[in-house]
N, C-alpha and C. Protein backbone atom coordinates (compact mmCIF):
# COMPACT_ATOMS: atom_id res chain seq x y z
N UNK A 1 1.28 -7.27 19.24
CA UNK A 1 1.21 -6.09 18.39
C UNK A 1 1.81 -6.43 17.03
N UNK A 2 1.12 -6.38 15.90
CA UNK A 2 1.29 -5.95 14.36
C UNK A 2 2.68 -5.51 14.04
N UNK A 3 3.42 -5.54 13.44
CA UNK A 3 4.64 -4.87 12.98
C UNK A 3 4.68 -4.97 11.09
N UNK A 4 4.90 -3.36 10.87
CA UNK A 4 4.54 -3.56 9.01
C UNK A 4 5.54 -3.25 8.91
N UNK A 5 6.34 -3.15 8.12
CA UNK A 5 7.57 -2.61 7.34
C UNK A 5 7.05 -2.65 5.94
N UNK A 6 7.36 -0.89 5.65
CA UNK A 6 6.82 -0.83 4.36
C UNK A 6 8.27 -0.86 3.66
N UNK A 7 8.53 -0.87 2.44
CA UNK A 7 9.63 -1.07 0.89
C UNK A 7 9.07 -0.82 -0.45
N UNK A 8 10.42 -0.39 -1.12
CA UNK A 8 10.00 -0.32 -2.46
C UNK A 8 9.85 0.86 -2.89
N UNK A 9 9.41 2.06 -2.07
CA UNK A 9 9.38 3.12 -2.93
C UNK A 9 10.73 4.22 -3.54
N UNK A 10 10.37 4.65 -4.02
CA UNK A 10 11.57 5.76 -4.99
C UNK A 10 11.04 6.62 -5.60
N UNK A 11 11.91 7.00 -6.46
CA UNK A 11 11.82 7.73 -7.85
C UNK A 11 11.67 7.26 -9.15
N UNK A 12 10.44 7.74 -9.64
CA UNK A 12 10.43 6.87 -11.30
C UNK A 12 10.05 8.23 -11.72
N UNK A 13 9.63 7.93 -13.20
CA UNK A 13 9.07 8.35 -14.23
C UNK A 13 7.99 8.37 -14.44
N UNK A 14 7.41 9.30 -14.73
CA UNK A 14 5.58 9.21 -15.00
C UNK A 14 5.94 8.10 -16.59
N UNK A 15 4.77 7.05 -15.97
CA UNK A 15 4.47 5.92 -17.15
C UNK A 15 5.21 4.70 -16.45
N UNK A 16 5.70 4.92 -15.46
CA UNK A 16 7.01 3.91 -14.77
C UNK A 16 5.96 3.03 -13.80
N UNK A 17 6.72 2.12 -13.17
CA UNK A 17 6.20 0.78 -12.63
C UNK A 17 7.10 1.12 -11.32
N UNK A 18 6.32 0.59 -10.24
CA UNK A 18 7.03 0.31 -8.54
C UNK A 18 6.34 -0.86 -8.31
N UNK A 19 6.55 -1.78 -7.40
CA UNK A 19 5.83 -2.55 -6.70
C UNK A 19 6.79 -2.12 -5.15
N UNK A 20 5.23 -1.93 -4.27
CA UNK A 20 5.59 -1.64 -2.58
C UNK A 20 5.68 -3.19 -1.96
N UNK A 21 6.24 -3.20 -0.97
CA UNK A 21 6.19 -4.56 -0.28
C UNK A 21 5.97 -4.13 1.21
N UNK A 22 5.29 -4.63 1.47
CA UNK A 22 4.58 -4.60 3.20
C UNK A 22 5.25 -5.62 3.96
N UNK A 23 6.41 -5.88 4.94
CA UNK A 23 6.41 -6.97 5.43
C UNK A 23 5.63 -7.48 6.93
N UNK A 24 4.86 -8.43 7.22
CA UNK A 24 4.39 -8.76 8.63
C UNK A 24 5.12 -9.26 9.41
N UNK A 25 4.97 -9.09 10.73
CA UNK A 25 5.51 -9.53 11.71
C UNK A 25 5.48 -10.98 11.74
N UNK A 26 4.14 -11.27 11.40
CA UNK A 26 4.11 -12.80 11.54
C UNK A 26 2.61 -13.09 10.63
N UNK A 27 2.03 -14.29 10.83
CA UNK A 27 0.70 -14.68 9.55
C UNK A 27 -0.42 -14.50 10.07
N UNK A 28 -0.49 -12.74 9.25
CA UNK A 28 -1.72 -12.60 9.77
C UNK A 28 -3.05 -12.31 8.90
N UNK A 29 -2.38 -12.57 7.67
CA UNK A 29 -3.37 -11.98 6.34
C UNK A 29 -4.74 -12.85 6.75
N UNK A 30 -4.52 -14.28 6.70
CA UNK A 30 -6.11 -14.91 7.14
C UNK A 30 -7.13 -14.00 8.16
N UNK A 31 -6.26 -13.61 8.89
CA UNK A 31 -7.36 -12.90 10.24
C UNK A 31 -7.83 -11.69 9.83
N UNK A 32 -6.87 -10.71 8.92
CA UNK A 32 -7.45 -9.19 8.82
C UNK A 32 -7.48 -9.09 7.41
N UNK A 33 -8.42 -7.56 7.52
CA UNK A 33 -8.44 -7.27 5.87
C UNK A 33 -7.19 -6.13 6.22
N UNK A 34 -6.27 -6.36 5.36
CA UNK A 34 -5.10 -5.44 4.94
C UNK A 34 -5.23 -4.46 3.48
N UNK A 35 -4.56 -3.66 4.03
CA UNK A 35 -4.94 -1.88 3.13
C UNK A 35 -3.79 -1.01 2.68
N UNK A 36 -4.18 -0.87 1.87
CA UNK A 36 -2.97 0.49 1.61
C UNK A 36 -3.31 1.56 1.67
N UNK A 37 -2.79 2.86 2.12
CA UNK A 37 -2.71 4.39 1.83
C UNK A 37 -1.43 4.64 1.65
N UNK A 38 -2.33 6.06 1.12
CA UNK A 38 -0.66 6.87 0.91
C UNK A 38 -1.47 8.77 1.22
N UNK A 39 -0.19 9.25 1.34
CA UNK A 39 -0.59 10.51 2.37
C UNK A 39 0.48 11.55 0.96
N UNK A 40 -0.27 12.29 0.58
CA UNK A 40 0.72 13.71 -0.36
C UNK A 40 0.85 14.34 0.16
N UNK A 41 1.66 15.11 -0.05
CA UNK A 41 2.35 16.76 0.57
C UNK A 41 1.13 17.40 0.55
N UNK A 42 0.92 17.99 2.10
CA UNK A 42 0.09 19.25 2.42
C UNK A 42 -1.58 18.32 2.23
N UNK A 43 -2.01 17.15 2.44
CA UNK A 43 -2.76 16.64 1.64
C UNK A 43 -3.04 15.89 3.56
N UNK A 44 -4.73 15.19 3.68
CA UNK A 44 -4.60 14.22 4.06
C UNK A 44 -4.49 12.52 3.60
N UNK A 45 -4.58 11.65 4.42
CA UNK A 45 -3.70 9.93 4.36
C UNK A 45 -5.01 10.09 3.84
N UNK A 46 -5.12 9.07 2.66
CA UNK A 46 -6.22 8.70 1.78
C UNK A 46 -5.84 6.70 1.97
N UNK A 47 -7.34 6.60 1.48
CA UNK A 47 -7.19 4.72 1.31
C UNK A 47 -7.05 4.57 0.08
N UNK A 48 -6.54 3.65 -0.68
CA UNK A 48 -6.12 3.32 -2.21
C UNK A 48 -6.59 1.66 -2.29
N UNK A 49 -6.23 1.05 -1.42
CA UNK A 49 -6.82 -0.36 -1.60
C UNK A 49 -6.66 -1.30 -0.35
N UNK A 50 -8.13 -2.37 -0.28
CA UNK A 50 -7.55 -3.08 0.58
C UNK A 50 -8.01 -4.66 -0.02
N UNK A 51 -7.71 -5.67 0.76
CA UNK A 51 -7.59 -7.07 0.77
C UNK A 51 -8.19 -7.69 1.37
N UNK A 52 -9.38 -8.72 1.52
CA UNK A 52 -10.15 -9.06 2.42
C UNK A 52 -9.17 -10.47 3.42
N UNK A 53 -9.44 -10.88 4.63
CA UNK A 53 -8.60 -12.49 4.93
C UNK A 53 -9.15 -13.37 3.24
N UNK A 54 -10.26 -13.15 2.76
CA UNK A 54 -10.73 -14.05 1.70
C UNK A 54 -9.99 -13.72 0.30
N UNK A 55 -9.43 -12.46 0.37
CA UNK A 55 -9.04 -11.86 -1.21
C UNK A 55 -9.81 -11.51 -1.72
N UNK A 56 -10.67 -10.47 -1.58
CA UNK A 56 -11.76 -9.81 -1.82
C UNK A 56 -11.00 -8.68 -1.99
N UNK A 57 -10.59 -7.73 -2.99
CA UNK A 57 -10.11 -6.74 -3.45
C UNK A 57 -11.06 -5.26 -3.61
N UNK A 58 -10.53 -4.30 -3.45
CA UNK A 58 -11.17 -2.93 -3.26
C UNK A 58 -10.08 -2.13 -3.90
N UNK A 59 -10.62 -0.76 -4.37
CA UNK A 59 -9.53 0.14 -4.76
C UNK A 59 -10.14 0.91 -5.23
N UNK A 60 -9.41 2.51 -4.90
CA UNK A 60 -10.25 3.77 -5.23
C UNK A 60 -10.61 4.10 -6.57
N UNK A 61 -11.59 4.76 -6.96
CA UNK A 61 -11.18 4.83 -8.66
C UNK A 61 -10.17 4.81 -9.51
N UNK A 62 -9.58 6.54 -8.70
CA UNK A 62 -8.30 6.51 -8.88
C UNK A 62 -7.00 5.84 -9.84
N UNK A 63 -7.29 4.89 -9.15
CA UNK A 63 -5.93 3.89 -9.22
C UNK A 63 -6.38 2.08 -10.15
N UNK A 64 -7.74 2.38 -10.08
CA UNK A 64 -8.36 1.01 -10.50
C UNK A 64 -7.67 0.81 -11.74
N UNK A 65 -7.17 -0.25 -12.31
CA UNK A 65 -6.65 -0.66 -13.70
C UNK A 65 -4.92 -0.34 -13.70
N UNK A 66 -4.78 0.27 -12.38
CA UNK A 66 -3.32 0.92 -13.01
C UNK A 66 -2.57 0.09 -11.48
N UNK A 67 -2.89 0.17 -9.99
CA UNK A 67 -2.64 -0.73 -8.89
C UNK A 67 -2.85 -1.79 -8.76
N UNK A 68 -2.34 -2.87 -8.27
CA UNK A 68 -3.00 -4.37 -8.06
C UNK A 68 -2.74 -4.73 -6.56
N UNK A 69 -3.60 -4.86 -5.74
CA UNK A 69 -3.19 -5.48 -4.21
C UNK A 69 -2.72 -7.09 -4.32
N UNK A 70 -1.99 -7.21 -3.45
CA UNK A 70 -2.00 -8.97 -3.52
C UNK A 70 -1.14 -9.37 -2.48
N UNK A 71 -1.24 -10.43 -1.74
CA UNK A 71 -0.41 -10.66 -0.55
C UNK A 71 0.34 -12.85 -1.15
N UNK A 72 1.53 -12.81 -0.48
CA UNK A 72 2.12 -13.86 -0.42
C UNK A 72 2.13 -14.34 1.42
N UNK A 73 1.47 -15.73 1.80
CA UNK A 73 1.49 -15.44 3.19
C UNK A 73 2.23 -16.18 3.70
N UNK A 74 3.13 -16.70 2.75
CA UNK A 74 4.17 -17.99 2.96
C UNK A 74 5.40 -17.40 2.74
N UNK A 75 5.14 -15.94 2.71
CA UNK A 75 6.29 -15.18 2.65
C UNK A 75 5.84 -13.99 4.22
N UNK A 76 4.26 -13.93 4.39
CA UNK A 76 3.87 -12.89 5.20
C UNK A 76 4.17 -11.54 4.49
N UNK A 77 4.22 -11.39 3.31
CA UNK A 77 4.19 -10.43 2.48
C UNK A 77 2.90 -9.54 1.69
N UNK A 78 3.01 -8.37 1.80
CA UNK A 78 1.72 -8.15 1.06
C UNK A 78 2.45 -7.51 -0.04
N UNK A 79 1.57 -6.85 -1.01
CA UNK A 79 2.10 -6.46 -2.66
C UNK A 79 1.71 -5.21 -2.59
N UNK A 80 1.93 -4.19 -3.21
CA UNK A 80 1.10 -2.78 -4.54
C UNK A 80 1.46 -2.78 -5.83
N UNK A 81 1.29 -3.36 -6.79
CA UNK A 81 1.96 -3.72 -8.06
C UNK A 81 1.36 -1.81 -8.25
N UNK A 82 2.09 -1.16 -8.88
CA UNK A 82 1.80 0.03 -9.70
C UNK A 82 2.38 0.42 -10.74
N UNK A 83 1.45 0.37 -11.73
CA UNK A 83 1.88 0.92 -13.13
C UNK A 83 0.85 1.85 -13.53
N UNK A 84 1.82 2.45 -14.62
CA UNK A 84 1.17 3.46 -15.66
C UNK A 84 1.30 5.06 -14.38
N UNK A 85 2.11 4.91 -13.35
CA UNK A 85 2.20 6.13 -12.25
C UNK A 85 2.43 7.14 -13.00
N UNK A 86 1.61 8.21 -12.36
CA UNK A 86 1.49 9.66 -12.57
C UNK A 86 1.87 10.87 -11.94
N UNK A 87 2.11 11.81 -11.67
CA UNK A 87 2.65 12.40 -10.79
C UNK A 87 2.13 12.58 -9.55
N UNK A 88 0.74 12.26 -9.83
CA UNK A 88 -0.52 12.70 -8.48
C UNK A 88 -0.33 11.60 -7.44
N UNK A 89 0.43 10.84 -8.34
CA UNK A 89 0.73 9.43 -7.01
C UNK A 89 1.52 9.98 -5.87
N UNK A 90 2.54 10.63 -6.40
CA UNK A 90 3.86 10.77 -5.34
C UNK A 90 3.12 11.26 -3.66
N UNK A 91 3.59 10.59 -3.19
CA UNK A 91 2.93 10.15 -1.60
C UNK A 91 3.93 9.46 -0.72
N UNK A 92 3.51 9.48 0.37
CA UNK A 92 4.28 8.25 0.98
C UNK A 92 3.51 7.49 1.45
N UNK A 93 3.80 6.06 1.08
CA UNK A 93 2.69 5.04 0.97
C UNK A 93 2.49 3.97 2.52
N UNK A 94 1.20 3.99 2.98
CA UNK A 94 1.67 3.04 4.49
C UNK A 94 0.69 1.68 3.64
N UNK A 95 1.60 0.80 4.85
CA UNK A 95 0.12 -0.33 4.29
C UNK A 95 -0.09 -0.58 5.96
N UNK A 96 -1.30 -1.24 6.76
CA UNK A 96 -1.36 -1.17 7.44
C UNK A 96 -2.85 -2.30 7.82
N UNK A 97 -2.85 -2.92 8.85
CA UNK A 97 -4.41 -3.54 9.19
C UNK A 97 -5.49 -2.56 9.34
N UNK A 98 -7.05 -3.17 8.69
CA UNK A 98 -7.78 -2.66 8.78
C UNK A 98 -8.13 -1.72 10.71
N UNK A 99 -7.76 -3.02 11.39
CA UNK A 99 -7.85 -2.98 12.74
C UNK A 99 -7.12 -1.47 13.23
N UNK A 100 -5.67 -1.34 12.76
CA UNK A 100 -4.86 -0.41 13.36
C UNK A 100 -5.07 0.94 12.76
N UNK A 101 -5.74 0.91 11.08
CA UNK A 101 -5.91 2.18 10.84
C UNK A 101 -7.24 2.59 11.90
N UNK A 102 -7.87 1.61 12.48
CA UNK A 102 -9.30 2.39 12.99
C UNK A 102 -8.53 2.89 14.64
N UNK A 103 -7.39 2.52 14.85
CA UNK A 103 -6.74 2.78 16.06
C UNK A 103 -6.21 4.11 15.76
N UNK A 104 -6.03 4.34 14.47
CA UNK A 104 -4.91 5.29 13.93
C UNK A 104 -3.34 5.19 14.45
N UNK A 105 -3.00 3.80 14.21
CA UNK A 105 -1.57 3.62 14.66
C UNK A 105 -1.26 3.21 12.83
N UNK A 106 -0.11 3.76 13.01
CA UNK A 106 0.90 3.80 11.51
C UNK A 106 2.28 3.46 11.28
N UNK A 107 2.98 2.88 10.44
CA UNK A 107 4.32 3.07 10.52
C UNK A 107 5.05 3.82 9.88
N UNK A 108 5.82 3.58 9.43
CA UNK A 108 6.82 4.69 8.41
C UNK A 108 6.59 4.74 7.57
N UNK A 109 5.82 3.85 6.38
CA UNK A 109 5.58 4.42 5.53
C UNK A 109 7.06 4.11 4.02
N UNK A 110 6.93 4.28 2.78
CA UNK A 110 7.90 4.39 2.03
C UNK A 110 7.24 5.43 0.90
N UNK A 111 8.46 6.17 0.65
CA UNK A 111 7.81 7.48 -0.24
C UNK A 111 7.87 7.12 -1.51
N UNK A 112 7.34 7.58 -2.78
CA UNK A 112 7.08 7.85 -3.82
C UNK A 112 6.94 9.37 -4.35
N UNK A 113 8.08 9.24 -5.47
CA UNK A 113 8.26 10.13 -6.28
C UNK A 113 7.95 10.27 -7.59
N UNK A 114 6.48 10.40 -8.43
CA UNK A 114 6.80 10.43 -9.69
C UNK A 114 7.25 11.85 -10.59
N UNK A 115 8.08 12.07 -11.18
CA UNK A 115 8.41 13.44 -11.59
C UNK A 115 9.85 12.71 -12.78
N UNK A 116 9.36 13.30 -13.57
CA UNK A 116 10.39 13.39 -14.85
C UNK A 116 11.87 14.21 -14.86
């Protein structure tokens, strides 16, 4: 079984920068395509971006130009670089395998706050 540990989120400033960090259990980026969501208040879990095993990148309109996916696998790390955040971001963000969101298994998640 998969183990994510999500990091990184807080409180910024609209116009402010976060980067999330996903950690894996062990090296599994080659085998799956890995994803991010994030879920708002009163809202359902939406997809924002995912990662192919090849690095084949995806991402909702949304967020295109302003998120960057990217994984380190010599760390077993994955990335969310985010800039230029807005308030519509504030969510709490999961990252998770393609595999487990179709299971609908999740972890905790790290929240985001943008608000001045």
């Amino acid at each position: 079984q998969v183990q994510l540990v999500e990091s990184g989120g807080g409180l910024v400033q609209p116009g402010g920068s976060l980067r999330l960090s996903c950690l894996a259990s062990g090296n599994i980026f080659s085998s799956n395509t890995m994803t991010w969501f994030r879920q708002a208040p009163e809202k359902q879990r939406e997809f924002i971006a995912s990662i192919t095993n090849m690095g084949t990148t995806n991402y909702i309109d949304s967020v295109k130009g302003r998120f960057a996916i990217s994984r380190d696998s010599a760390k077993n790390t994955m990335y969310l670089q985010m800039n230029n955040l807005k308030p519509e971001d504030t969510a709490v963000y999961y990252c998770n395998t393609l595999s487990n969101v179709r299971r609908d298994s999740w972890g905790q998640g790290t929240p985001v706050t943008v608000s001045s």
